[in-house]
Protein backbone atom coordinates (compact mmCIF):
# COMPACT_ATOMS: atom_id res chain seq x y z
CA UNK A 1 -20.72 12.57 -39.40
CA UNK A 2 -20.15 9.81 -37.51
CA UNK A 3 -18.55 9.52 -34.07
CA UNK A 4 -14.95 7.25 -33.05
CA UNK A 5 -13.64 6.12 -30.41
CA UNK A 6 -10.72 6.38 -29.12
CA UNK A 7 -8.48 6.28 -25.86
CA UNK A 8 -6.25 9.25 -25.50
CA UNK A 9 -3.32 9.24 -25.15
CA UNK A 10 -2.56 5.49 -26.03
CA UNK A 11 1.21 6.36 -26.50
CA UNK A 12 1.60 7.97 -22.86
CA UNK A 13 -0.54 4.97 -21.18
CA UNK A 14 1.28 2.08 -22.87
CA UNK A 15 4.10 4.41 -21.94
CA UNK A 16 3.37 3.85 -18.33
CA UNK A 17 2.78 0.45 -18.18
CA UNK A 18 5.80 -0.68 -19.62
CA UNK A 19 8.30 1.38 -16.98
CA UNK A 20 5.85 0.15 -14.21
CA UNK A 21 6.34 -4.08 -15.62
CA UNK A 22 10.05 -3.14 -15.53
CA UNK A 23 9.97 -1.78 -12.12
CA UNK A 24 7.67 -4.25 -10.35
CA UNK A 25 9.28 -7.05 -12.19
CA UNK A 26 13.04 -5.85 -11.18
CA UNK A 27 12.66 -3.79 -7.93
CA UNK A 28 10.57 -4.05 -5.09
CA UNK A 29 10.71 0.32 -4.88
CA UNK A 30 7.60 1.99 -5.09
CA UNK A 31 6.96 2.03 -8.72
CA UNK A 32 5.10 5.77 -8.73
CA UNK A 33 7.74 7.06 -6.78
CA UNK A 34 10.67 5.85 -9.23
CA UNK A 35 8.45 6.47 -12.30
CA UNK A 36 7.61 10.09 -10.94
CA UNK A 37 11.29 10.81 -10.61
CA UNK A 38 11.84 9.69 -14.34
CA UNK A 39 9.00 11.79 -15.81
CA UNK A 40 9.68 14.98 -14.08
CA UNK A 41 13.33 14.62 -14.76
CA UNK A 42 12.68 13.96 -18.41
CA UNK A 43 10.14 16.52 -18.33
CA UNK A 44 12.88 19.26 -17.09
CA UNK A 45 15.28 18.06 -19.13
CA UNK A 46 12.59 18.96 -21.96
CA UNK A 47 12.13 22.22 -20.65
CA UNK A 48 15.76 23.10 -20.45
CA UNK A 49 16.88 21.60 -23.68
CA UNK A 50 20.08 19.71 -21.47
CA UNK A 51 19.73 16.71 -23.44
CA UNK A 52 20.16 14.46 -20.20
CA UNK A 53 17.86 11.73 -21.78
CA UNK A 54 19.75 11.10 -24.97
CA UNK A 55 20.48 7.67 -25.79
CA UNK A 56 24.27 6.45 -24.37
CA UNK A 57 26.01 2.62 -24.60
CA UNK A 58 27.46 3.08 -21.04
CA UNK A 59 24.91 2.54 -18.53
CA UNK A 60 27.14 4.20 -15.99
CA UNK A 61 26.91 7.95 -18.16
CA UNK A 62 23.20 6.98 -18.03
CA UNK A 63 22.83 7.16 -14.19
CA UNK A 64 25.34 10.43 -13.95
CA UNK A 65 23.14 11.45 -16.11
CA UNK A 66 19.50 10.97 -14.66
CA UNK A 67 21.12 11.93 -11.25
CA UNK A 68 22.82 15.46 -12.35
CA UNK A 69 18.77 15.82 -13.85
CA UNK A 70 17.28 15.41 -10.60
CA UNK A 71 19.62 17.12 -8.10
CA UNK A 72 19.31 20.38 -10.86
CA UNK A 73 15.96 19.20 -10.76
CA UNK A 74 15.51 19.66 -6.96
CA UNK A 75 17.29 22.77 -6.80
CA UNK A 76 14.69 24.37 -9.62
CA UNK A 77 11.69 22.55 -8.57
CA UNK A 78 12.28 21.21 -4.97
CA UNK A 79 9.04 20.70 -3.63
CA UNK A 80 7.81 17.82 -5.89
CA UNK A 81 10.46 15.12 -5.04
CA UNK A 82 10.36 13.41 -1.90
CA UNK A 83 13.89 12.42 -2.48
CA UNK A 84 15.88 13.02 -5.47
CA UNK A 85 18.24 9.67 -5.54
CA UNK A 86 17.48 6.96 -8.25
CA UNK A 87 16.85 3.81 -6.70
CA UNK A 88 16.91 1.29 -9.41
CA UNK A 89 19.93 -0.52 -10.40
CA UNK A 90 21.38 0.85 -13.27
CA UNK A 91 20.54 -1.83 -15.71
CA UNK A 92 17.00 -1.36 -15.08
CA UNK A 93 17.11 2.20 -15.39
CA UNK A 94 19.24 2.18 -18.59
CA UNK A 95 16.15 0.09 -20.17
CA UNK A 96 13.56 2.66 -18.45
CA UNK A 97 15.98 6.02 -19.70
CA UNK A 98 16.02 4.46 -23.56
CA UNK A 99 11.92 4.15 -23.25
CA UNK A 100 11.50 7.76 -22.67
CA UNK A 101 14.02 9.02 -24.82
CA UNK A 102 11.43 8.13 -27.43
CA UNK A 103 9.29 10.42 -26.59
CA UNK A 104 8.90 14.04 -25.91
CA UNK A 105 6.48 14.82 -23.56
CA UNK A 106 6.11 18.10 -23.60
CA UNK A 107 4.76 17.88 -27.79
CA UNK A 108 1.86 15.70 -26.25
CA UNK A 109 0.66 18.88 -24.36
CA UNK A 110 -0.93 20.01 -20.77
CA UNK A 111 -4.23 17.84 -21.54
CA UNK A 112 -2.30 14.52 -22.80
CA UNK A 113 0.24 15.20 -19.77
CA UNK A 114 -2.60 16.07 -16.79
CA UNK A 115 -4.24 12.39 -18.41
CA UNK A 116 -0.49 10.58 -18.29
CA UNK A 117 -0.37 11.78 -14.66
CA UNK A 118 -4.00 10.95 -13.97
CA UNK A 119 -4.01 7.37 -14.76
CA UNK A 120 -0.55 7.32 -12.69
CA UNK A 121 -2.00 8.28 -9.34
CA UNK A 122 -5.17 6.29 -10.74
CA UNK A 123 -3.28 3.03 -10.41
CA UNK A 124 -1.87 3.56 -7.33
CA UNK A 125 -5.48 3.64 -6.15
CA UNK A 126 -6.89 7.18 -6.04
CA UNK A 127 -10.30 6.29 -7.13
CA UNK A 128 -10.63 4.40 -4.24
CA UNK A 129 -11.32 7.93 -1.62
CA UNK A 130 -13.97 9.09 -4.02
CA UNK A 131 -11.53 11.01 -6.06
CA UNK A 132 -11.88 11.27 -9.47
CA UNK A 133 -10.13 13.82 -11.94
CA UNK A 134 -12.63 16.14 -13.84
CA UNK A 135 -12.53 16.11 -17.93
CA UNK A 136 -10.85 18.69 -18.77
CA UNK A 137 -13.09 20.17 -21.49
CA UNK A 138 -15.39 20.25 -18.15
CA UNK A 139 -13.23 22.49 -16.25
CA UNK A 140 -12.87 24.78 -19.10
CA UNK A 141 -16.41 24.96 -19.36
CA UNK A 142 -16.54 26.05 -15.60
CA UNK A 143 -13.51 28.45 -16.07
CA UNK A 144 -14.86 30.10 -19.27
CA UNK A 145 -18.60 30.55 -17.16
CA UNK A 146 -16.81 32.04 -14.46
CA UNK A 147 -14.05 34.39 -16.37
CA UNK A 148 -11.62 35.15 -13.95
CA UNK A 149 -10.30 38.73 -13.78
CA UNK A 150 -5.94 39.48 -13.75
CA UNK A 151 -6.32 40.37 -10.11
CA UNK A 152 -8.71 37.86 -8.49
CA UNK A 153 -8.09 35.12 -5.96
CA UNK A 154 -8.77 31.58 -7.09
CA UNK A 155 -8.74 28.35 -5.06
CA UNK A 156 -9.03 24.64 -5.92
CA UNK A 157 -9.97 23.69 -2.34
CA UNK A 158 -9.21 19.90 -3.23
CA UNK A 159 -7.60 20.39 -6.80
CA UNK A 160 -6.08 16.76 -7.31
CA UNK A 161 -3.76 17.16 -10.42
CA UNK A 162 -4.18 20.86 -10.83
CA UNK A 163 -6.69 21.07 -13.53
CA UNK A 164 -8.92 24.25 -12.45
CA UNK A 165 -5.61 26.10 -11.32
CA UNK A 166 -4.06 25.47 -14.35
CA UNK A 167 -7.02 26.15 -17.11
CA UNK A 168 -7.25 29.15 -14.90
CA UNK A 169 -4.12 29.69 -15.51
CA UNK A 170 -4.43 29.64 -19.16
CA UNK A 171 -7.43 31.48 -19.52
CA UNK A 172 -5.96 34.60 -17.48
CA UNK A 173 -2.53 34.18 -19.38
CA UNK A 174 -4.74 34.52 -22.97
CA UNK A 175 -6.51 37.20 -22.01
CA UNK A 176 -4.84 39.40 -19.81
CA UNK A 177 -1.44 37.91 -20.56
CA UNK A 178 1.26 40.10 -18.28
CA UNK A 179 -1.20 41.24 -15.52
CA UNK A 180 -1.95 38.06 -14.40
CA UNK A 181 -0.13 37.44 -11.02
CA UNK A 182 0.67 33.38 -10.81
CA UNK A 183 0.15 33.69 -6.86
CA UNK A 184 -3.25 34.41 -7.11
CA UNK A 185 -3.60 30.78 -7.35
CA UNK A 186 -3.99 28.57 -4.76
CA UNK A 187 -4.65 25.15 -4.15
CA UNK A 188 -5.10 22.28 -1.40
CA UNK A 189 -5.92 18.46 -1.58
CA UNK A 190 -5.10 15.94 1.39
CA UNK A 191 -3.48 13.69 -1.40
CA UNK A 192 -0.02 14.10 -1.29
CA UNK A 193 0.68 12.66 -4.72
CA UNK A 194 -1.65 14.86 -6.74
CA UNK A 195 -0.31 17.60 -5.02
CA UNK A 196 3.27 16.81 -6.53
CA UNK A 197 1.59 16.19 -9.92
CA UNK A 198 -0.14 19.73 -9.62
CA UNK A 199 3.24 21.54 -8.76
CA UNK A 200 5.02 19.43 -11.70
CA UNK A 201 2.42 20.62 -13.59
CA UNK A 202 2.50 24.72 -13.21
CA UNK A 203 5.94 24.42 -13.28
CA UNK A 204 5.81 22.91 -16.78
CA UNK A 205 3.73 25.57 -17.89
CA UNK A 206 5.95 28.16 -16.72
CA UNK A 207 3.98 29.46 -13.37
CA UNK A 208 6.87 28.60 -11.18
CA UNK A 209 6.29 27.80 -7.78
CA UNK A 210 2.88 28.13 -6.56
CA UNK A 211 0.37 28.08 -3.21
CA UNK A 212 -0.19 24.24 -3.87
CA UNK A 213 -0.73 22.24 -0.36
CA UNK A 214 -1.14 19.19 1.06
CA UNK A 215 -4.13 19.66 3.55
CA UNK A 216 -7.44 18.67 4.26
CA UNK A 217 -9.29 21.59 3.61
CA UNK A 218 -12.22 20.58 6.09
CA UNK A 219 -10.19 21.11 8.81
CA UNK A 220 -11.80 24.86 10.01
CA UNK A 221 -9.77 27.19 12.84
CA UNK A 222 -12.76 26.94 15.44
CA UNK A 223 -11.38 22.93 15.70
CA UNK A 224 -9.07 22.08 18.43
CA UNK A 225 -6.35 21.49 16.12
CA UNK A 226 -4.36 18.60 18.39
CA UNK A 227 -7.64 16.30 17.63
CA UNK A 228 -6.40 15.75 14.02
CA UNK A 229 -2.71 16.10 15.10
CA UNK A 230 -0.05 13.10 14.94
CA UNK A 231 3.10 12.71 16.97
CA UNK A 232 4.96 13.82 13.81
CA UNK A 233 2.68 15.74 12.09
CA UNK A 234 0.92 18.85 12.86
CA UNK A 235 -2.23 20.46 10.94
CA UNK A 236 -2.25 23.61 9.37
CA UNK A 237 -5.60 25.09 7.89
CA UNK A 238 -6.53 26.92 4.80
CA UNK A 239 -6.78 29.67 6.82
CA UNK A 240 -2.93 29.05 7.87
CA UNK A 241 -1.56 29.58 4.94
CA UNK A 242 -3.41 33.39 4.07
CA UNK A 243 -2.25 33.91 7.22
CA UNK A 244 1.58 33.57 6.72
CA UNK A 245 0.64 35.48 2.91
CA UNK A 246 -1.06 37.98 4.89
CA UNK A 247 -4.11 37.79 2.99
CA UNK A 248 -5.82 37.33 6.61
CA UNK A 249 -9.94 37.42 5.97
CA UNK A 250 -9.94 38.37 2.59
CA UNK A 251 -10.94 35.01 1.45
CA UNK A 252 -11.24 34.12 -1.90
CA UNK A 253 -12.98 35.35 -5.20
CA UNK A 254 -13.64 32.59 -7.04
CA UNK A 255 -13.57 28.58 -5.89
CA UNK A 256 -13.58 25.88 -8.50
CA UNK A 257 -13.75 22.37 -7.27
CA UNK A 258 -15.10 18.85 -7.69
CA UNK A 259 -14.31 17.39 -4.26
CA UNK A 260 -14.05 13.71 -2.85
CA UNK A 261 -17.45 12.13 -3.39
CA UNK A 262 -16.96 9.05 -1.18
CA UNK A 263 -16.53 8.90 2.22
CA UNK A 264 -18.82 9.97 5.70
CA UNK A 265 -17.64 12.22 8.43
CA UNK A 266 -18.19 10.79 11.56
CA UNK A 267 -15.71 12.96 13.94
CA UNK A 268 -17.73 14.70 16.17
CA UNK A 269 -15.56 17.59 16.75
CA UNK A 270 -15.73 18.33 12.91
CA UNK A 271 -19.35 17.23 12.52
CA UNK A 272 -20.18 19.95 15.27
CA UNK A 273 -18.55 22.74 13.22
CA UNK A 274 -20.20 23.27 10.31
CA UNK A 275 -23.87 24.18 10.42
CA UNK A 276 -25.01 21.70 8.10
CA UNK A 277 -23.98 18.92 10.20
CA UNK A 278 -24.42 20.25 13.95
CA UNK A 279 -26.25 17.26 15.85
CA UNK A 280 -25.23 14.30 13.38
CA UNK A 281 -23.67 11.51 14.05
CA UNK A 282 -22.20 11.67 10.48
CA UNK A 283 -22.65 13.74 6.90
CA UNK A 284 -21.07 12.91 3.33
CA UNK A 285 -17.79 14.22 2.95
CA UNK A 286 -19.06 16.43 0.01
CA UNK A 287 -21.79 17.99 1.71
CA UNK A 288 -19.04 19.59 3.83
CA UNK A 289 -17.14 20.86 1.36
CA UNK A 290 -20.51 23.00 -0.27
CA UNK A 291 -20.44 24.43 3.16
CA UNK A 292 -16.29 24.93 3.44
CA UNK A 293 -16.50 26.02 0.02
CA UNK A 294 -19.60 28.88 0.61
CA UNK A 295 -17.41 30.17 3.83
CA UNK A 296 -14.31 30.88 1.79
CA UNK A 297 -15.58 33.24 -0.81
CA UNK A 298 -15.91 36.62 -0.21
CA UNK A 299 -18.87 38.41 0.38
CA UNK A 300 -20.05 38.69 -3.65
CA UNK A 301 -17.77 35.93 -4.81
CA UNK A 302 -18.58 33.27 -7.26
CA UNK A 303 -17.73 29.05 -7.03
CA UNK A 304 -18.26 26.24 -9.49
CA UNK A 305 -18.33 22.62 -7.94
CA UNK A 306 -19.17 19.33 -9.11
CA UNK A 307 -21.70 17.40 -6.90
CA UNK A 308 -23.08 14.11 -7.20
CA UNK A 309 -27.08 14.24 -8.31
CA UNK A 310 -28.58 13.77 -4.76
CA UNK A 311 -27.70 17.00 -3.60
CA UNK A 312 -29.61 18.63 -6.11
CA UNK A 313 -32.48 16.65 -5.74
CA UNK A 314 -32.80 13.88 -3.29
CA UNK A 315 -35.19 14.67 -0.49
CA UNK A 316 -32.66 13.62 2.08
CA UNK A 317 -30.40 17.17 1.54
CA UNK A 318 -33.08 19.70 1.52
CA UNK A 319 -31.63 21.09 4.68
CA UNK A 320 -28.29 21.21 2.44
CA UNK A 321 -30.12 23.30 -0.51
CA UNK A 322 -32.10 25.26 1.91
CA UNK A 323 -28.95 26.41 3.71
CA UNK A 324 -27.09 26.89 0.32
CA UNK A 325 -29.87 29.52 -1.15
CA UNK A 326 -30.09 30.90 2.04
CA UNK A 327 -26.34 31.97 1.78
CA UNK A 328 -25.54 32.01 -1.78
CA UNK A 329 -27.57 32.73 -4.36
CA UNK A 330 -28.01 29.43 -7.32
CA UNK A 331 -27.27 31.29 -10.48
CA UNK A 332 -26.87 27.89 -12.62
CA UNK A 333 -27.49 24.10 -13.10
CA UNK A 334 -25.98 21.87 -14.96
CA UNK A 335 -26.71 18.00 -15.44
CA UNK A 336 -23.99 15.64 -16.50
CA UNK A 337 -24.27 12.53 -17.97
CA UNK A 338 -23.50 9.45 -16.14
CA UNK A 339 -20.76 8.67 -18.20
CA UNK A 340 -19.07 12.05 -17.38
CA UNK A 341 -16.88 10.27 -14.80
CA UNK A 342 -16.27 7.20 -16.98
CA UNK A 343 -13.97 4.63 -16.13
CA UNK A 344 -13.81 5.68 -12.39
CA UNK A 345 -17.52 5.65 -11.40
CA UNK A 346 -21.18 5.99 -13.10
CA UNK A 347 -22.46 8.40 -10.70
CA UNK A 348 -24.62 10.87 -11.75
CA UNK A 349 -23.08 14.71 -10.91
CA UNK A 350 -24.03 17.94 -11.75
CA UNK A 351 -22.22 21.40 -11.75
CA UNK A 352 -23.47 24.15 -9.13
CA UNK A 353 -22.69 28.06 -9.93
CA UNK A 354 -23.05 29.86 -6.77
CA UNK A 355 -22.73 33.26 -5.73
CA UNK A 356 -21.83 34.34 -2.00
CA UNK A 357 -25.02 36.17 -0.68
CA UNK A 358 -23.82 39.92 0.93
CA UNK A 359 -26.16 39.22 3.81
CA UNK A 360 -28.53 35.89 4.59
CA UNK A 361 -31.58 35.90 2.46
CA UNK A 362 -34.17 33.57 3.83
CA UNK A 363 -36.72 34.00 1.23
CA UNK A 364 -34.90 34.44 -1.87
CA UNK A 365 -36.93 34.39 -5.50
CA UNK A 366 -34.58 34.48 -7.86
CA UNK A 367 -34.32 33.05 -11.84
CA UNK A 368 -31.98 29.75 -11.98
CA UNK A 369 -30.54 28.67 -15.52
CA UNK A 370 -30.75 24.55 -15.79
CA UNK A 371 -29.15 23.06 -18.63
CA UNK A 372 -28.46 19.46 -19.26
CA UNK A 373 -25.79 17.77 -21.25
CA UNK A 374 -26.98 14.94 -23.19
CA UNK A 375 -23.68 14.44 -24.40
CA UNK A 376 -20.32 13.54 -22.42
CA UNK A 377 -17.84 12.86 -25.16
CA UNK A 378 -17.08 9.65 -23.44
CA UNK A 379 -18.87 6.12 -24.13
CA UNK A 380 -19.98 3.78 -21.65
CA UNK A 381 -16.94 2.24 -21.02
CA UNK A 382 -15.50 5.93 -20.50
CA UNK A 383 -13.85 5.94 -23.86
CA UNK A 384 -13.16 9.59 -25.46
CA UNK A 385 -15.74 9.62 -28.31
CA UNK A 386 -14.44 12.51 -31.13
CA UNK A 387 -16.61 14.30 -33.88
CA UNK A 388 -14.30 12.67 -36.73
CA UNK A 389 -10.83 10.44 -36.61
CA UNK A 390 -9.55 13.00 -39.06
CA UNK A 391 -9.35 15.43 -35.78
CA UNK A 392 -8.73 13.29 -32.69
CA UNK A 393 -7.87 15.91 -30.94
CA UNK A 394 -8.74 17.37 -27.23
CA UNK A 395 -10.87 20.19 -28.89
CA UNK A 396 -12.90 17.53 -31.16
CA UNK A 397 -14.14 15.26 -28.16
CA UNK A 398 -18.26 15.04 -28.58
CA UNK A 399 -19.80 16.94 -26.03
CA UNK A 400 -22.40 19.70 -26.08
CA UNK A 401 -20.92 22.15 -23.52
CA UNK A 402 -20.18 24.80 -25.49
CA UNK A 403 -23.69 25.06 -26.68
CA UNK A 404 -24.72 25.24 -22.96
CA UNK A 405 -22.29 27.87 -22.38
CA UNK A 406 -23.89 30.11 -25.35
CA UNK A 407 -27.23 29.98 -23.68
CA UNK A 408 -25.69 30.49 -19.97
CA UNK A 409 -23.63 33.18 -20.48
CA UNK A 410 -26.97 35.03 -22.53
CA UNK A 411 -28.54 34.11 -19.65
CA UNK A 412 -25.91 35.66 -17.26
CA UNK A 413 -26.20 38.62 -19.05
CA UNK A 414 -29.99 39.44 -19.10
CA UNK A 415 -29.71 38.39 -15.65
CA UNK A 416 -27.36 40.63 -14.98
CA UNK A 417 -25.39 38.65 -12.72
CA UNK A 418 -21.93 40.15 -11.01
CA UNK A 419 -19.27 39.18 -12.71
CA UNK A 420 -21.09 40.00 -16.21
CA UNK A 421 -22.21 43.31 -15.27
């Protein structure tokens, strides 16, 4: 059968684009900030059946309207807003309110939404720091390999729009449905606007508030915190926030996380913290998050994370792997294609599974599953490819992932790795 292509959602994107033209070519506001406050206020006025966003004549009723959404808004969900006021002039957002009321947003569901958000922060530059939001039939793929249990800790250490909290969410809510305890999850990313998305997003899928930060996660306790501090800002580490939820050492049981690929380290004071990079002048950002990542699991614990290809296999990070088997053990592989990351970048990643060692093991000799996707249901361009146009849908999308995760999970099994046991 042969393969389409197709870019999902069209709708939502074209969506975008034309309240961004009206804004940039009618107000000089920030255009994600006033198209943020539209979506979330349509998106709670979805969610609440209040009807806000129905079509009026009288652009006055239009802005009561919009405004008695997000001040309700605020009060329900009042850490996503950095202020709730509308700031175009009515006309302008009578034309942007009868665009949306077109649509319902919450029909296009959590995958079509996470992509609308996506390709919001997108063009306000996020790919520029190296970040770039995992497919999402990739995180299931890592959630699924990793099961999580009702009563385990999971953290997202820089989780962007959400994605691995929220399939996590999911998968826990299928199969354990009322045991699972929402503030189990936790997440942290230094960018404040896929933090909001994140937050907008659990709350649309009925998790309510959750442990969703801004902070950069690198920063570690042994650091002289004022070195990183601003006049008006102070930093608070991961380690901060168990603290206040008393959660103190526990850590965490399970991490999933593709972090930041761009970027070098250079600070000394952080450089001189982590083992990995003691006596550098400077270390890729990711590099530090593998170690970050390793020192947050418990004892036993288990961590998916997306890595580009050279610390896998360029000579350059053998320290890196050496000190990585050394402290966790490598229970899986997995190669991506190149045009996993497709439109953002062409870099070549893979997927590590890692379990926290109990103890150091210096010479461990241990089995390793490799697997390889061939296919990333995305073209060259970074165009979703799909089985058949009669299905375009999320769960049609081309990739072989699921017939890696047959032969993992065997191979898990016979293994008899931890969390299969």
């Amino acid at each position: 059968m042969s393969k389409r292509h197709i870019t999902l959602p069209d709708s939502l994107e074209s969506l975008f684009v034309r309240l961004e033209e009206i804004i940039l070519a009618n107000s000089g506001e920030d255009e994600f900030e006033e198209i943020f406050k539209l979506v979330t206020a349509k998106l709670w006025d979805e969610v609440h059946d209040t009807n806000f966003f129905q079509p009026v004549s009288n652009e006055e009723d239009i802005l009561r309207n919009i405004s008695t959404a997000l001040t309700m808004l605020q009060r329900e969900w009042g850490d996503i807003l950095v202020e709730p006021e509308i700031k175009l002039q009515t006309q302008h957002l009578a034309v942007c309110v009868r665009l949306l009321s077109n649509y319902k947003l919450t029909n296009f569901g959590f995958e079509a939404l996470d992509a609308f958000f996506e390709f919001i922060v997108a063009r306000t530059a996020k790919g520029a720091k190296g970040q770039f939001f995992t497919p999402r039939y990739v995180v299931d793929f890592c959630v699924r390999i990793l099961a999580p249990k009702a009563h385990e800790t999971i953290l997202d250490p820089a989780c962007g729009s959400g994605a691995f909290l929220l399939h996590s969410h999911q998968f826990l809510s299928t199969r354990y449905k009322s045991q699972e305890d929402p503030n189990n999850l936790w997440g942290f990313d230094f960018d404040e606007k896929a933090v909001r998305v994140a937050r907008t997003l659990m709350y649309v899928a009925g998790v309510g508030r959750t442990n969703i930060h801004k902070v950069n996660s690198l920063i570690v306790p042994r650091i002289q915190p004022s070195i990183f501090e601003s006049e008006n800002h102070s930093i608070a580490t991961i380690e901060d926030y168990l603290r206040v939820r008393k959660m103190g050492a526990d850590r965490f049981d399970i991490i999933l996380t593709n972090p930041p690929f761009a970027g070098e380290i250079t600070e000394m004071e952080l450089l001189n913290a982590y083992s990995i990079s003691q006596g550098k002048q400077r270390i890729e950002r990711d590099a530090l998050f593998l170690e970050r990542c390793v020192e947050l699991l418990k004892p036993g614990g288990r961590m998916a994370v997306v890595v580009p290809n050279n610390k896998v296999g360029g000579k350059e990070w053998a320290d890196l792997r050496k000190w990585i088997i050394q402290n966790a053990r490598v229970i899986g592989v997995i190669g991506l294609p190149r045009s996993m990351f497709m439109p953002h970048t062409s870099i070549k990643t893979s997927i590590l599974f890692l379990e926290k060692r109990l103890r150091i093991n210096k010479k461990p000799n241990e089995n390793i599953f490799f697997g390889i996707s061939e296919k990333s249901g995305k073209d060259s361009r970074g165009v979703l490819e799909f089985i058949s146009m009669d299905n375009p849908s999320w769960n049609n999308i081309d990739h072989d992932l699921n017939e890696i995760e047959r032969s993992f999970t065997s191979f898990l099994r016979d293994e008899k790795v931890g969390w299969c046991r």
